[in-house]
Each structure stands twice: as structure tokens, then as C-alpha cells.
C-alpha atoms as a PDB file:
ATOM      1  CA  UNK A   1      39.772-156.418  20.866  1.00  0.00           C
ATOM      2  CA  UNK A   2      37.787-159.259  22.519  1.00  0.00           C
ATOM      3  CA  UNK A   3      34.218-159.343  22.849  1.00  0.00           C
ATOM      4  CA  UNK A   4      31.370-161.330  24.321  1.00  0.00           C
ATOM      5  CA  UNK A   5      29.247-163.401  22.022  1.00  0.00           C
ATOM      6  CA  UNK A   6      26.664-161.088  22.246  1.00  0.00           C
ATOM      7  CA  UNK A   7      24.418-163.352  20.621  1.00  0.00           C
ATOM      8  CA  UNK A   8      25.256-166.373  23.132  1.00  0.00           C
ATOM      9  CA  UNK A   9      24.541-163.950  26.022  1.00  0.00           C
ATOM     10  CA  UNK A  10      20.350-163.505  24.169  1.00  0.00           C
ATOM     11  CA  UNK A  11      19.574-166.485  24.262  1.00  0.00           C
ATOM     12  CA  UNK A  12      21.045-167.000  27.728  1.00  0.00           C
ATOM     13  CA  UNK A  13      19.183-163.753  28.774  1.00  0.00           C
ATOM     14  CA  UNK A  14      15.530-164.841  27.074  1.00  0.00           C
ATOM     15  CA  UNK A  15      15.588-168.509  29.252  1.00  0.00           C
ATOM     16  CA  UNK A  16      16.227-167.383  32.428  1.00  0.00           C
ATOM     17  CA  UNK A  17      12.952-164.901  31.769  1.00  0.00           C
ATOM     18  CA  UNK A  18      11.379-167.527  30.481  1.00  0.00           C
ATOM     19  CA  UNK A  19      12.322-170.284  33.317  1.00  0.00           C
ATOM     20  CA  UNK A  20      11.092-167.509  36.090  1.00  0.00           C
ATOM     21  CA  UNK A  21       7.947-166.786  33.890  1.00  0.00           C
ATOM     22  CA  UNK A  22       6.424-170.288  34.057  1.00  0.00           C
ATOM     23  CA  UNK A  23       5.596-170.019  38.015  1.00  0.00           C
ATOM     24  CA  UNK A  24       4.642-166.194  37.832  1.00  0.00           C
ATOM     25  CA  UNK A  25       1.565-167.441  35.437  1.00  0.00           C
ATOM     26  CA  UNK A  26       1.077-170.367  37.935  1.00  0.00           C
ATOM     27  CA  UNK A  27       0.763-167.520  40.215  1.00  0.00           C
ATOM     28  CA  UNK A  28      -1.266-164.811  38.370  1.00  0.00           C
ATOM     29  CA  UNK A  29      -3.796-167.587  37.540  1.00  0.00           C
ATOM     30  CA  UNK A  30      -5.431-167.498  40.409  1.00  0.00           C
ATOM     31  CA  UNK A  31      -6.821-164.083  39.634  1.00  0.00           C
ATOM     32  CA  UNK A  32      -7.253-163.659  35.897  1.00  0.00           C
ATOM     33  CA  UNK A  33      -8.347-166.390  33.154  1.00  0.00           C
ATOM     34  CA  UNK A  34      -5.570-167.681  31.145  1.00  0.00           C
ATOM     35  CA  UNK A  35      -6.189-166.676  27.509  1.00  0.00           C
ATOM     36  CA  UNK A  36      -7.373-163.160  28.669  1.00  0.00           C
ATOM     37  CA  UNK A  37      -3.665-163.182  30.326  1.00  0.00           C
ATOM     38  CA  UNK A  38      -2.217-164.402  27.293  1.00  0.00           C
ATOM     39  CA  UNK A  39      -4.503-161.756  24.482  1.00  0.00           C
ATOM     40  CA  UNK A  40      -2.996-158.747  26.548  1.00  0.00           C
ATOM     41  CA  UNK A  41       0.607-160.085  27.186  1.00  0.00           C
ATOM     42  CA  UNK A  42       0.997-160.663  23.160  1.00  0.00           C
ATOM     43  CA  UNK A  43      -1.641-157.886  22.061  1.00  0.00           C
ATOM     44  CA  UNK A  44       0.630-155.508  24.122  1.00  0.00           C
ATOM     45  CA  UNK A  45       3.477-156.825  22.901  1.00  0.00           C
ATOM     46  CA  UNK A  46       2.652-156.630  19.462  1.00  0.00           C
ATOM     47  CA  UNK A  47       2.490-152.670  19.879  1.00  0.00           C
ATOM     48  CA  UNK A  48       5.428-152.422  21.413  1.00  0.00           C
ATOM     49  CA  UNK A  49       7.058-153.653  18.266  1.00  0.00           C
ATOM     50  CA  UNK A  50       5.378-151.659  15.733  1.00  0.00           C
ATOM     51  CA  UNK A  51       8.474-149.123  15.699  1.00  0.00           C
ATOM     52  CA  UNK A  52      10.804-151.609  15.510  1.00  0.00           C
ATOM     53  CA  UNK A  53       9.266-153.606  13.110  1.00  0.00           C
ATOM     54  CA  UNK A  54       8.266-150.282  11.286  1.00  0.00           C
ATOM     55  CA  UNK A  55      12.009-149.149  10.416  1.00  0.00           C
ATOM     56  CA  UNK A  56      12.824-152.238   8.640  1.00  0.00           C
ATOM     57  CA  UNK A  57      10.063-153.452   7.571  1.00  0.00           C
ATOM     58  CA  UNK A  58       9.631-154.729   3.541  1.00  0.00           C
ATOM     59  CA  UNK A  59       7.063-156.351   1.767  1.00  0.00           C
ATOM     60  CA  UNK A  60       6.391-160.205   2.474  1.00  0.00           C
ATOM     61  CA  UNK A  61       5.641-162.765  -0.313  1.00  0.00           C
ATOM     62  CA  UNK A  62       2.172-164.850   0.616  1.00  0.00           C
ATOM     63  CA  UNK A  63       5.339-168.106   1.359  1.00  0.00           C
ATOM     64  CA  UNK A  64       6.851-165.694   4.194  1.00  0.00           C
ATOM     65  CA  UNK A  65       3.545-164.507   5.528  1.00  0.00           C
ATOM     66  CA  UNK A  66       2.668-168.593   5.468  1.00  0.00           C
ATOM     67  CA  UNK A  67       5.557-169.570   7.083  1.00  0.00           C
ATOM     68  CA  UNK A  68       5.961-166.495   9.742  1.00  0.00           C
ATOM     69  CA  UNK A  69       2.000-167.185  10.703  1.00  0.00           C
ATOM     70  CA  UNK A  70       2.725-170.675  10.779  1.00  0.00           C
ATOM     71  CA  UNK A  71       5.323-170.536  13.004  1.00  0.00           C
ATOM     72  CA  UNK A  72       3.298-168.285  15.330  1.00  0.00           C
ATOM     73  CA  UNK A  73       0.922-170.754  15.240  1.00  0.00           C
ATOM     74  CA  UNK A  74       2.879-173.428  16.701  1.00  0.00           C
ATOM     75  CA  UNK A  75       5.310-171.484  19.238  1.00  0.00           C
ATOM     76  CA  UNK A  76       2.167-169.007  20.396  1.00  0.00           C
ATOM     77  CA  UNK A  77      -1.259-170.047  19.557  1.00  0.00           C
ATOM     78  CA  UNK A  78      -0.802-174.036  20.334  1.00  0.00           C
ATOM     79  CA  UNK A  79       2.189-173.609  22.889  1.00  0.00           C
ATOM     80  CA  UNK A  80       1.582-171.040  24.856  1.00  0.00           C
ATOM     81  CA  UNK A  81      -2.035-172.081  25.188  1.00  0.00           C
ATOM     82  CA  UNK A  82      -1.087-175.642  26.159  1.00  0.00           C
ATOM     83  CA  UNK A  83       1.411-174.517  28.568  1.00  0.00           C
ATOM     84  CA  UNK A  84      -0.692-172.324  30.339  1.00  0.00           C
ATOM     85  CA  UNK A  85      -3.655-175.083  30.251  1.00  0.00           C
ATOM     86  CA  UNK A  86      -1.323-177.269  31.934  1.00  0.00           C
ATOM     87  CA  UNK A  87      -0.051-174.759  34.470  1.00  0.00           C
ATOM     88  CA  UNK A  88      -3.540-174.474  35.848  1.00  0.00           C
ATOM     89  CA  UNK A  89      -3.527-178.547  36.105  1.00  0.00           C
ATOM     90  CA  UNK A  90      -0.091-179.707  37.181  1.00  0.00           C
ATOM     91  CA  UNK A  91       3.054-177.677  39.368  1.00  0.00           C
ATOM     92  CA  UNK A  92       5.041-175.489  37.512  1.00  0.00           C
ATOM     93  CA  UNK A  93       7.860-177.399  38.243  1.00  0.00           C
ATOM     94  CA  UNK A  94       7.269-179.668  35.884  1.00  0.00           C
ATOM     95  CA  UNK A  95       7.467-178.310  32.400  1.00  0.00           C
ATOM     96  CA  UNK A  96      11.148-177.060  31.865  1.00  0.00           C
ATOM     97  CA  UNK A  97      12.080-181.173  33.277  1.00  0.00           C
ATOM     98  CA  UNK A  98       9.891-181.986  30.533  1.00  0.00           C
ATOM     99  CA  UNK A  99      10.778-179.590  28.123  1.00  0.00           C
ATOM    100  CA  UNK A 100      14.907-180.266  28.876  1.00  0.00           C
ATOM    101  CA  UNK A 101      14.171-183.600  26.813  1.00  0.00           C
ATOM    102  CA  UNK A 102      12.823-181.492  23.725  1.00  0.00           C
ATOM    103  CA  UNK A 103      16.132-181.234  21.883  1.00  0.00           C
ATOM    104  CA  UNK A 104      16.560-185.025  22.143  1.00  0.00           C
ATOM    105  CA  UNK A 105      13.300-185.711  21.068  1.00  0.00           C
ATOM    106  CA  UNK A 106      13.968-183.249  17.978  1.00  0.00           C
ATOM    107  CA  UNK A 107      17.102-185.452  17.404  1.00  0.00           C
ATOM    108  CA  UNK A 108      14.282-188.873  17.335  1.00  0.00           C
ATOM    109  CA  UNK A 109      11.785-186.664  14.622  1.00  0.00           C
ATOM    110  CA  UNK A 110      14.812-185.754  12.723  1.00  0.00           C
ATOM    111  CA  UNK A 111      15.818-189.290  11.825  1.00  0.00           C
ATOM    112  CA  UNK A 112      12.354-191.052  11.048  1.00  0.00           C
ATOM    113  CA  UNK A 113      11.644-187.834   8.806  1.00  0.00           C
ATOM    114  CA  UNK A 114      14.493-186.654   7.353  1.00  0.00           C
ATOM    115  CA  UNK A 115      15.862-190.693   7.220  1.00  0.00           C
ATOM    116  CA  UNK A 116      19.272-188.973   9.216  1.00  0.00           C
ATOM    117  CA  UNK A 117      21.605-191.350  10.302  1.00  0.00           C
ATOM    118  CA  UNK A 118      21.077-192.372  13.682  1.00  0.00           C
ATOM    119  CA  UNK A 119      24.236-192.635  16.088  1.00  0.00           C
ATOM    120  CA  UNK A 120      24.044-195.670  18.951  1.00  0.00           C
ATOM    121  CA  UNK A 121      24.757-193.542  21.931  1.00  0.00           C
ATOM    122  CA  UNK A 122      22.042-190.305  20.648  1.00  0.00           C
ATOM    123  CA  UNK A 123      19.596-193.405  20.202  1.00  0.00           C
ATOM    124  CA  UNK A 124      20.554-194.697  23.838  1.00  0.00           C
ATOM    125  CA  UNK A 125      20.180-190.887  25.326  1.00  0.00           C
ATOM    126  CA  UNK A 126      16.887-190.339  23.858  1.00  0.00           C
ATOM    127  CA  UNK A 127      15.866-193.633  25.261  1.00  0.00           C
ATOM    128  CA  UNK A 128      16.875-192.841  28.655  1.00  0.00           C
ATOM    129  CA  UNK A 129      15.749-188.760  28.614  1.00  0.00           C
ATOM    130  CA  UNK A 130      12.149-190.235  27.092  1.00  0.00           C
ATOM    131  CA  UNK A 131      11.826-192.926  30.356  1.00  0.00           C
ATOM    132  CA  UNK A 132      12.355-189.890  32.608  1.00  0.00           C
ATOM    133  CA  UNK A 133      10.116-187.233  30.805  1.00  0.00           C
ATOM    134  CA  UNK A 134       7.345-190.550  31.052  1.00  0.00           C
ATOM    135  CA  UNK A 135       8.452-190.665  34.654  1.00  0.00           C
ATOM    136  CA  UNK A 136       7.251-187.395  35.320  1.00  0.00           C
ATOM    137  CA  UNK A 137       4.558-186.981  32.773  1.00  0.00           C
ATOM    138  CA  UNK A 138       2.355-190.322  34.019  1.00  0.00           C
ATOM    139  CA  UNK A 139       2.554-189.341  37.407  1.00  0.00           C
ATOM    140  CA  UNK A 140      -0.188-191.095  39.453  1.00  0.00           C
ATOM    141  CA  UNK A 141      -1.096-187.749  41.197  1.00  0.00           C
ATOM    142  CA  UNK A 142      -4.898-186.731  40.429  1.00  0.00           C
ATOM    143  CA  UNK A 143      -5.565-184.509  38.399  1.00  0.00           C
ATOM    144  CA  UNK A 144      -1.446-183.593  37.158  1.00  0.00           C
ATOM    145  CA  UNK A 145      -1.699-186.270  34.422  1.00  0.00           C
ATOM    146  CA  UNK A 146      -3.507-183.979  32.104  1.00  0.00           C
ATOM    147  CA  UNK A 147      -1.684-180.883  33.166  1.00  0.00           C
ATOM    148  CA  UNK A 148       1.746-183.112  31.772  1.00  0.00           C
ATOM    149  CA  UNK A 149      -0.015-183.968  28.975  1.00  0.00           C
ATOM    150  CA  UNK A 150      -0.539-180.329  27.953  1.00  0.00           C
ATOM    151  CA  UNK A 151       2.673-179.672  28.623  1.00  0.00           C
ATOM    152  CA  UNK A 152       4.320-182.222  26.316  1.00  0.00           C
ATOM    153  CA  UNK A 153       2.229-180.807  23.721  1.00  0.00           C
ATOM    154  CA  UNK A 154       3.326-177.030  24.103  1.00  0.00           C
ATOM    155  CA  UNK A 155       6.579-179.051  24.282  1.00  0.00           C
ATOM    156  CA  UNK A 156       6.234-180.863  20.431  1.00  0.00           C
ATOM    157  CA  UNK A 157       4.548-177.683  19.254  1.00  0.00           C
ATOM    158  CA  UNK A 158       7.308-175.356  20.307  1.00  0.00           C
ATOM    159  CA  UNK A 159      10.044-177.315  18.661  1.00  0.00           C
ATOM    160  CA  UNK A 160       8.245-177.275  15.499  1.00  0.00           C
ATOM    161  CA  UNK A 161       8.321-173.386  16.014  1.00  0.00           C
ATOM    162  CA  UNK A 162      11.883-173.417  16.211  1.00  0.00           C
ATOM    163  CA  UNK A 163      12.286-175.090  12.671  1.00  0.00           C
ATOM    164  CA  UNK A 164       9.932-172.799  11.278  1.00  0.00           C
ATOM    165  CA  UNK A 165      11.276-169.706  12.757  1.00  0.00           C
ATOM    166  CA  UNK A 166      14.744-170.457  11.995  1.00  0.00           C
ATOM    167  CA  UNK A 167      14.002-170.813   8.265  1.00  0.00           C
ATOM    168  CA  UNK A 168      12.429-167.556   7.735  1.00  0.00           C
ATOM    169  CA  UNK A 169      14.788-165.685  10.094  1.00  0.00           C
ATOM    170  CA  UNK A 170      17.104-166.086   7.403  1.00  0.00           C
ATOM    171  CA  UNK A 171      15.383-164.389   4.768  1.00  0.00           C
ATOM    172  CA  UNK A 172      13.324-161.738   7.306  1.00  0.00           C
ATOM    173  CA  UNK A 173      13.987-158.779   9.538  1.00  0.00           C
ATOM    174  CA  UNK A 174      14.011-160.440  13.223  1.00  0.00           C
ATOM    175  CA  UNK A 175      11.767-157.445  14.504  1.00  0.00           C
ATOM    176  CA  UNK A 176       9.147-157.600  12.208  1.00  0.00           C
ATOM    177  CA  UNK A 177       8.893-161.644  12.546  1.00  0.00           C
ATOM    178  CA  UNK A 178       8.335-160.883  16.290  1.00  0.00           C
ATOM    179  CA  UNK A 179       5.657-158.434  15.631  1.00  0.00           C
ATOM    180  CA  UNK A 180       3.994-160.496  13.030  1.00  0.00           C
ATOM    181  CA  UNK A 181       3.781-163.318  15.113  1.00  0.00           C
ATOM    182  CA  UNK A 182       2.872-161.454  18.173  1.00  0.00           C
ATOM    183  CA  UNK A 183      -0.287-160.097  16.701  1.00  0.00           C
ATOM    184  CA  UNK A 184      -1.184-163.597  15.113  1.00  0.00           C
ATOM    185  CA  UNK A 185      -1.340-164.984  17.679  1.00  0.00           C
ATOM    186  CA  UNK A 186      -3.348-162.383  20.113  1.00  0.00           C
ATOM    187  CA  UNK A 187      -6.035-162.210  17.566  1.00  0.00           C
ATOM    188  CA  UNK A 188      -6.045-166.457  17.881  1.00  0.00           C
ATOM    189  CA  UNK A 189      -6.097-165.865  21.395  1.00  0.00           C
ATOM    190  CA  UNK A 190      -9.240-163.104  21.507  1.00  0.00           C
ATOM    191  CA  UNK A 191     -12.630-165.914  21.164  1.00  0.00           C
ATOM    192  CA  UNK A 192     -11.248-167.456  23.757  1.00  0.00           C
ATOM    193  CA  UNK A 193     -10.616-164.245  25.890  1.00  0.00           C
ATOM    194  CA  UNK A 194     -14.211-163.116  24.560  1.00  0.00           C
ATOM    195  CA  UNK A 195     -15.789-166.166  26.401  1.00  0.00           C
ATOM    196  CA  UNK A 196     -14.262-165.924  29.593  1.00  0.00           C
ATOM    197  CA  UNK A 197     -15.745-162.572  30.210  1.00  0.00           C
ATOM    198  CA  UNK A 198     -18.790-164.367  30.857  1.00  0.00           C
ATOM    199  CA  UNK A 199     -16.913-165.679  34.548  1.00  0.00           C
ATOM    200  CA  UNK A 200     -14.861-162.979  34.621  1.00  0.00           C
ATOM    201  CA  UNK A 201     -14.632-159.215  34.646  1.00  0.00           C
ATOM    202  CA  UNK A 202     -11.649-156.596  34.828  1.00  0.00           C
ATOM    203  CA  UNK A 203     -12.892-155.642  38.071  1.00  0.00           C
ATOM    204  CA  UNK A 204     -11.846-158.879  39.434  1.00  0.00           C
ATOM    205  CA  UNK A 205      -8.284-158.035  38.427  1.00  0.00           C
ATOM    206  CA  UNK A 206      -5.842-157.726  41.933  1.00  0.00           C
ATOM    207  CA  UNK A 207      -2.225-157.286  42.300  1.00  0.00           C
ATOM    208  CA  UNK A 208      -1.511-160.779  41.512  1.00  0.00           C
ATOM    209  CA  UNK A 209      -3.211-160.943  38.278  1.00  0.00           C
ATOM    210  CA  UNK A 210      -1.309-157.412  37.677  1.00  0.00           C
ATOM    211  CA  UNK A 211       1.843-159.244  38.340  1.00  0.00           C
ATOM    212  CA  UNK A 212       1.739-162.107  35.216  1.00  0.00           C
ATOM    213  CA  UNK A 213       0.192-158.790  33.173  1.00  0.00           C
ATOM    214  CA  UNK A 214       3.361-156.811  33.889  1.00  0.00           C
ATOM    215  CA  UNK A 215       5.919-159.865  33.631  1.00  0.00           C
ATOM    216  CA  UNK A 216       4.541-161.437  30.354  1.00  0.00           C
ATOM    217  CA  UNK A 217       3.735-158.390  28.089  1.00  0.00           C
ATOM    218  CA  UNK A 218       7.266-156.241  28.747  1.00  0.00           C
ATOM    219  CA  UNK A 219       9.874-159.583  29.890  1.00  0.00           C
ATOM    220  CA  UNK A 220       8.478-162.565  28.812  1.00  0.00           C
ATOM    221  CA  UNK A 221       7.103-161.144  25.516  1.00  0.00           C
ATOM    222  CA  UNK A 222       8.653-158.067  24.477  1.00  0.00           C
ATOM    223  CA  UNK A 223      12.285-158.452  25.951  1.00  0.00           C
ATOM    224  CA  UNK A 224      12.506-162.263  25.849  1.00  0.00           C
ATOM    225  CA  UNK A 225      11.095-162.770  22.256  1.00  0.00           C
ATOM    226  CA  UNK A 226      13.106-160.360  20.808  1.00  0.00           C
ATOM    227  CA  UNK A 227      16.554-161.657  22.449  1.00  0.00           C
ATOM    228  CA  UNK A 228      15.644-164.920  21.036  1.00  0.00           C
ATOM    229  CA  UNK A 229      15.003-164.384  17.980  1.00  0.00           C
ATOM    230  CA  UNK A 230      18.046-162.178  17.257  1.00  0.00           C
ATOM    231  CA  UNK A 231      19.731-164.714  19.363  1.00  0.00           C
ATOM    232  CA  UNK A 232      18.563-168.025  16.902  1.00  0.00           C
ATOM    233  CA  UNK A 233      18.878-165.510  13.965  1.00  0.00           C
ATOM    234  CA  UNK A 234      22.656-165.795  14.487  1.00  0.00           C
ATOM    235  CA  UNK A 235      23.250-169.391  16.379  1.00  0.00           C
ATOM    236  CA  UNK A 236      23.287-172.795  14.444  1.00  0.00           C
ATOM    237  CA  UNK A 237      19.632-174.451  14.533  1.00  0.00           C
ATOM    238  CA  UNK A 238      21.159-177.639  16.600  1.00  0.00           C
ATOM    239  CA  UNK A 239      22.258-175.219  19.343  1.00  0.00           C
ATOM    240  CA  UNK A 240      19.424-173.856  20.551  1.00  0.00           C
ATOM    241  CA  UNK A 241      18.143-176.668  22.368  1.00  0.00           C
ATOM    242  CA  UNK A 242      20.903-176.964  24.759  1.00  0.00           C
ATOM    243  CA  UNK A 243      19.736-172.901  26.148  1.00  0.00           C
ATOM    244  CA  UNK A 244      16.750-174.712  27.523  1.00  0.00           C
ATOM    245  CA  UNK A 245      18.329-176.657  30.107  1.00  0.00           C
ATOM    246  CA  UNK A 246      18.673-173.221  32.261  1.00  0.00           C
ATOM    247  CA  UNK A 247      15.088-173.174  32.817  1.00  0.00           C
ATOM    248  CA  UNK A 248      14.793-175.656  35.598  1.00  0.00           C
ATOM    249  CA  UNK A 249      16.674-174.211  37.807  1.00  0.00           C
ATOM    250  CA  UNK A 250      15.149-170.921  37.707  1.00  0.00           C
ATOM    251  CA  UNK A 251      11.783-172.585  37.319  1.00  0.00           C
ATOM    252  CA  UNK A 252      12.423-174.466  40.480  1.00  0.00           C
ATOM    253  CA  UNK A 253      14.018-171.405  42.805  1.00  0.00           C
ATOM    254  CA  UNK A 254      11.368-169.356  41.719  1.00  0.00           C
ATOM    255  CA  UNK A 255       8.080-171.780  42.082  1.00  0.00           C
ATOM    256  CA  UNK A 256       9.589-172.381  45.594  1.00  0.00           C
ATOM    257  CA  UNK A 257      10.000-168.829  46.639  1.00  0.00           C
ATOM    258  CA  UNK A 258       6.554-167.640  44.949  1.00  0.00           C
ATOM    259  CA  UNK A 259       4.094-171.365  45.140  1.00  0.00           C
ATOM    260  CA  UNK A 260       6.066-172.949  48.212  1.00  0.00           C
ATOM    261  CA  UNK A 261       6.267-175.822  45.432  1.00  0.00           C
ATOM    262  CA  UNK A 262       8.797-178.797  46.198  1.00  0.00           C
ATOM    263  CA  UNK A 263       9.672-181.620  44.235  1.00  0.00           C
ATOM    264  CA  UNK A 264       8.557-185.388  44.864  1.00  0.00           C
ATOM    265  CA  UNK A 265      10.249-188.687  44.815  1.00  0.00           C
ATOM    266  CA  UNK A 266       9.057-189.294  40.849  1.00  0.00           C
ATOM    267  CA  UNK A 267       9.908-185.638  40.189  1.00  0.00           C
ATOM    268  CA  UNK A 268      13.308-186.424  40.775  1.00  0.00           C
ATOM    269  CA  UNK A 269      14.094-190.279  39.403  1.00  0.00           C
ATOM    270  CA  UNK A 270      12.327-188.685  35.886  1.00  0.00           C
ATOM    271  CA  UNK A 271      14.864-185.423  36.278  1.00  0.00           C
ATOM    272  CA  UNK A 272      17.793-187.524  36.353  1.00  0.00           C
ATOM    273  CA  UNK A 273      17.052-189.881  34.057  1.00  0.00           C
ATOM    274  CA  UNK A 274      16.208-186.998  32.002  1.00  0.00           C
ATOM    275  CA  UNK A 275      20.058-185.517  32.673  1.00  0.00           C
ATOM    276  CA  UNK A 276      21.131-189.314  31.953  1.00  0.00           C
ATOM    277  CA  UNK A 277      20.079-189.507  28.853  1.00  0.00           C
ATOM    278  CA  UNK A 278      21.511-185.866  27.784  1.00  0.00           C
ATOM    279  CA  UNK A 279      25.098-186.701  29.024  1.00  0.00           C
ATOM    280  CA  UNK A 280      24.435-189.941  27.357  1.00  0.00           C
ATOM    281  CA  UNK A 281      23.638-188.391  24.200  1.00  0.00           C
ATOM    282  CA  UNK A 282      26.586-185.233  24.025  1.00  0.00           C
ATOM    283  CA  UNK A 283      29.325-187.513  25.708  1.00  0.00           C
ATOM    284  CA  UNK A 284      28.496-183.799  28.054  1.00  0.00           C
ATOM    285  CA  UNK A 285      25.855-182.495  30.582  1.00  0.00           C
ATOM    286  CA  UNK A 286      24.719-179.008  29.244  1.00  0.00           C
ATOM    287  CA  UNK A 287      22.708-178.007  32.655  1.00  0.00           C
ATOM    288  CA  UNK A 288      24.633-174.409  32.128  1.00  0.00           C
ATOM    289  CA  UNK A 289      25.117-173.335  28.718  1.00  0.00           C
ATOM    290  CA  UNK A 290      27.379-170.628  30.219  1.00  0.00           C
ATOM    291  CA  UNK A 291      30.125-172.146  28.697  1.00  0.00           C
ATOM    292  CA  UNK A 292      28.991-171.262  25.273  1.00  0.00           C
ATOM    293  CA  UNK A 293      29.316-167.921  26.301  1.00  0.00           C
ATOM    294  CA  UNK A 294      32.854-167.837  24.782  1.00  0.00           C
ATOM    295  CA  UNK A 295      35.061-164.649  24.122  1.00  0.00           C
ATOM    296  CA  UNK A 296      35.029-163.595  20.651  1.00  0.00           C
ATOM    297  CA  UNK A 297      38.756-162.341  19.928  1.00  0.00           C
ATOM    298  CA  UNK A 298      38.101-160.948  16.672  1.00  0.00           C
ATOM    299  CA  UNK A 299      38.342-157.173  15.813  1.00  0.00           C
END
């Protein structure tokens, strides 16, 4: 009997969530301070999974509770933070463009620490994707530098994640991972939360502010987290990269329908250099990953 690839279809699932997410928060900014917005979207979260986590969970050794905080370090407490930093600096727009070049750039780290063999037309493609991310990133708008900046951080910080994650996920239920790292990083999240009370009260909080509460703690958190990580859980670590390219577009139809935001002239040079240096790279242009959404003919 054919079947989907379920696990294809996760990760598929968890990017388009996340591509829509990144202008929501652009949005929901506007009304409530960004690591109070992030403490409640992964504090919430966090509880959500406690059943989940609950029915499988087993006792960690102090190297899985390292590694599983560690990750949640990098792919919550530094990335998310950055991202969000740089969402209140620079249009939404412009983090999946610079995050598309992340799996490329992984490819670069790979071979000056792990001493891989580096292949002439990967070297060329990183070349070309890294001119384009630059493109965007030193943009001589006021003020957006910085934002870029942030993001390419939450960019580096993220990938590191995925390396992290992807080694435990081997050894540990998925579900309590997720919760693990969920409440890690809320409680990293809370000083920060603590001292924008001083500008800001829960009164203040409107609709839109409700909106980026809603979206973040029960799709972008809950449902998109978990996906993933059952998703990676099952897919091979050099994979995962290519699922990221699906966030620009739904970044860039949803920051125009929500923030009116349109790309400019540098925008889209750096975007297709950026595509350049991926079909450079694969010999193929993975802008849709659909077609790794084969039909599994077993059973």
C-alpha cells in the first residue's frame, strides 16, 4: 500500500508556520515587548507538552541534560532572541533570504572543522549565496544594518541547534526534548521579560499583541516544534536545510498582506545571488522541497 512520507510532509508543515510566523511578530511588536512575547509563547508551550513528554519520559544522564539544554540554548535562547531583536530593526522580509544561505554556510563550517573535503562547485555556491546574503545584510538603509546583523546571528546560532538536536534525538524521546527545551529556554527568557514590565504592563495588551500570543505559543511553538523535531528525528542531518527555502515565499506573501512590506532593488540582486549560489552548489534549485515529498510504496 503506498503512503506519504509522513515525515517529509513535518518538516514541510513546521516551515510554512514558521515562514508566516516571522511577519506576525513583526506585527504583534508593536503592542507587546519582545521577550515578554517570547516567555509566554515557550512558557505556554512548555505546558502543553508536559503530557506528552510525561508518557515517555525516562531518566536523562547529566551528558543528555547538557546537550538537550545546550541545544535549547542555541535554537531558543540566542536565536529566537536575535531574530526577534532584529525584527524590531529591519523588514521581515529579510531573514528567511538570509537564512536560505544557512545550509551552505553549514557546508563552509563543516570543512574548516571537521577538515571535510571540499568539492569546487559547493566552494563556488557558497561563494556566490555568501555575496548575496552580504548584499542584503550591509544594506545602506538606516537603521536595517543592525536588524541583519541580528539576524545572521539567530541564523549561525540556529544551525548549531540543528547539530545538537539531531545528536540527541537519536538517543531521546522527541516529546520530551521539545518540552525540555521549551522550558529552558522561557526561564532564560523571564529577566528579560521581568525588566520590561517597567515600560510595559498587561493592560497595554490589544488584539494585535493577542495575535503573535495566539500564533507563537499553539503554531509556531507547540505544533511547529513538535513536527520538526519528529520530522529531523527521522530525516538525514544534510536534508534539513533544503526545508528552509519554503520560508521566503510565505514570509514574503504574508509581510505584504499583514506590513504592506515590498522588496527593494538590493533585496532582490542579494535573493538571486543567494538562489545562484544554491543551484550552483546542488547542480538543483530546492525553492520547493515538495519534491521530497515522495510516495513511500512499502507495506
Amino acid at each position: 500500500m503506498k503512503k506519504l512520507n509522513l515525515h517529509i510532509g513535518a518538516l514541510i508543515a513546521a516551515n510554512i508556520i514558521w515562514g508566516a510566523a516571522v511577519p506576525i511578530f513583526k506585527y504583534s511588536l508593536g503592542n507587546i515587548p519582545p521577550f515578554t512575547l517570547l516567555f509566554i509563547r515557550f512558557f505556554g508551550a512548555a505546558l502543553i507538552f508536559i503530557p506528552l513528554a510525561w508518557r515517555s519520559w525516562r531518566k536523562l544522564t547529566l551528558e543528555e541534560y547538557g546537550s538537550v539544554f545546550l541545544a535549547g540554548f542555541f535554537g531558543f535562547s540566542l536565536a529566537i532572541s536575535f531574530l526577534f531583536l532584529g525584527l524590531e530593526r529591519a523588514p521581515s522580509i529579510n531573514f528567511p533570504i538570509i537564512a536560505s544561505a544557512g545550509p551552505v554556510v553549514l557546508y563552509c563550517v563543516a570543512v574548516y572543522f571537521l577538515k571535510e573535503t571540499p568539492h569546487k562547485k559547493i566552494l563556488a555556491g557558497s561563494i556566490l549565496s555568501l555575496l548575496g546574503v552580504l548584499v542584503i545584510v550591509l544594506t545602506p538603509v538606516s537603521g536595517e544594518l543592525q536588524g541583519n546583523i541580528f539576524f545572521m546571528i539567530a541564523v549561525i546560532s540556529q544551525a548549531i541547534s540543528v547539530l545538537l538536536s539531531k545528536r540527541i534525538l537519536n538517543r531521546v524521546n522527541v516529546f520530551q526534548v521539545t518540552f525540555l527545551m521549551f522550558a529552558f529556554a522561557s526561564f532564560t527568557y523571564l529577566p528579560f521579560m521581568i525588566r520590561e514590565q517597567a515600560n510595559w504592563s498587561f493592560a497595554q495588551l490589544d488584539g494585535t499583541g493577542l495575535f503573535g500570543i495566539i500564533y507563537g505559543l499553539f503554531f509556531s511553538s507547540a505544533l511547529a516544534y513538535g513536527l520538526y523535531n519528529w520530522g529531523i528525528n527521522k530525516i538525514d542531518a544534510q536534508e534539513i536545510g533544503i526545508f528552509t527555502y519554503l520560508d521566503p515565499v510565505t514570509t514574503g506573501i504574508v509581510a505584504f498582506l499583514l506590513l504592506g512590506e515590498t522588496a527593494s532593488i538590493h533585496y532582490f540582486f542579494g535573493a538571486l545571488l543567494v538562489f545562484a549560489g544554491i543551484f550552483v552548489a546542488e547542480n538543483r534549485l530546492h525553492w520547493h522541497p515538495i519534491h521530497r515529498l515522495k510516495v513511500d510504496s512499502s507495506q
